[in-house]
Protein backbone atom coordinates (compact mmCIF):
# COMPACT_ATOMS: atom_id res chain seq x y z
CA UNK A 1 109.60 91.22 96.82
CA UNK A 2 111.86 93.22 99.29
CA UNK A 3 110.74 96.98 100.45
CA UNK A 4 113.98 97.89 98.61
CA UNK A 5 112.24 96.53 95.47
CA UNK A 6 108.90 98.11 96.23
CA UNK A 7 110.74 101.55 96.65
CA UNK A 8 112.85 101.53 93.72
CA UNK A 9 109.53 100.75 91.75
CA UNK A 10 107.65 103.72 93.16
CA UNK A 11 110.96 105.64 92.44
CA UNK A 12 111.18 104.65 88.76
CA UNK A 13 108.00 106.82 88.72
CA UNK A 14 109.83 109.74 89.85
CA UNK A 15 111.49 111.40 92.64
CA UNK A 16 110.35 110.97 96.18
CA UNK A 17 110.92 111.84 99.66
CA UNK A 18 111.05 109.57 102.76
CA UNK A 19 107.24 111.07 103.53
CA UNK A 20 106.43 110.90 99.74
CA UNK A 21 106.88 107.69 99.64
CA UNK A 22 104.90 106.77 102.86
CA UNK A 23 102.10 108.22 101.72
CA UNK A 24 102.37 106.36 98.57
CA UNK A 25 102.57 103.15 100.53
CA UNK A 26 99.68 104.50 102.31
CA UNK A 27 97.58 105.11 99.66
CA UNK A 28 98.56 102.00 97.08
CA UNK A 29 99.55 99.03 98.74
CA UNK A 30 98.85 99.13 102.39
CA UNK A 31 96.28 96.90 102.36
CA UNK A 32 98.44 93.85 101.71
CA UNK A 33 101.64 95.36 102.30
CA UNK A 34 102.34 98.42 105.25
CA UNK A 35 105.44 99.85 106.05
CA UNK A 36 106.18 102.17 109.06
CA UNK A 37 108.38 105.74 108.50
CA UNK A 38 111.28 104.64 110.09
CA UNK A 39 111.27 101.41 108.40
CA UNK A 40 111.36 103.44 104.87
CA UNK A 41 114.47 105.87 105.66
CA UNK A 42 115.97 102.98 107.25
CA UNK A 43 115.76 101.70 103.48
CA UNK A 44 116.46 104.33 101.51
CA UNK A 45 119.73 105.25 103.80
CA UNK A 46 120.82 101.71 102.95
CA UNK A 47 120.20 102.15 99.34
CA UNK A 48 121.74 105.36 99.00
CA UNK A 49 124.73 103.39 100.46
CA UNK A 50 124.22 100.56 97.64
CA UNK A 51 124.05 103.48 95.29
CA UNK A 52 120.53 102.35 94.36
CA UNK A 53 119.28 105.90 94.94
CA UNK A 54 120.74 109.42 95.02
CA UNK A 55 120.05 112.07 97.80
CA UNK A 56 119.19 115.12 96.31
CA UNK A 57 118.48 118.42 99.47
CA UNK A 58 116.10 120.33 98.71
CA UNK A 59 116.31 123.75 101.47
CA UNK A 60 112.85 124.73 103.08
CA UNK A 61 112.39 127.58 105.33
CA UNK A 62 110.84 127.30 108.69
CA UNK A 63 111.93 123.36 108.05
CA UNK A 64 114.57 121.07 108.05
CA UNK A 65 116.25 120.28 104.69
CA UNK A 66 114.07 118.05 103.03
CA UNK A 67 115.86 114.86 101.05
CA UNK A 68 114.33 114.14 97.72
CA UNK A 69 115.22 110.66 96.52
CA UNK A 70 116.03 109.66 92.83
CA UNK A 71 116.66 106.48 91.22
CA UNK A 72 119.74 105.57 90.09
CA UNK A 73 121.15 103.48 86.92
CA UNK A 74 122.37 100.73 89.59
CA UNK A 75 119.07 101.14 90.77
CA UNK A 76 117.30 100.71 88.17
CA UNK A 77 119.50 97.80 87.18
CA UNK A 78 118.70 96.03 90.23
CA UNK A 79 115.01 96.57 89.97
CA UNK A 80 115.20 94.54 86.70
């Protein structure tokens, strides 16, 4: 199983950011399987590219645009 694959599953659940989903890692599946931050947005820039995933921006105040990520039918396709 790829981290692409691993992602995709965590974002059939729902919609995600980048630091969602680390924490998800973090909390799930880190004992047999870690991933660093960079290593997921790495990822999920690639799959947006794949069209995997859509980038939804969500504005914050006092913060940088956060990026909520959403599976897509491709996506969903591929994790089949």
């Amino acid at each position: 199983m790829s981290l692409e694959h691993a992602i995709l599953g965590f974002l059939n659940y729902g919609p995600l950011s980048g630091y969602d989903l680390k924490k998800v890692f973090d909390t799930s599946v880190q004992h047999f399987w870690s991933a660093d931050q960079s290593q997921i947005y790495r990822t999920l820039a690639r799959m947006a590219e794949n069209g995997w995933t859509r980038v939804e921006t969500v504005p914050q105040e006092n913060r940088p645009d956060r990026k909520v990520y959403h599976i897509t039918d491709e996506g969903r396709a591929e994790l089949r």
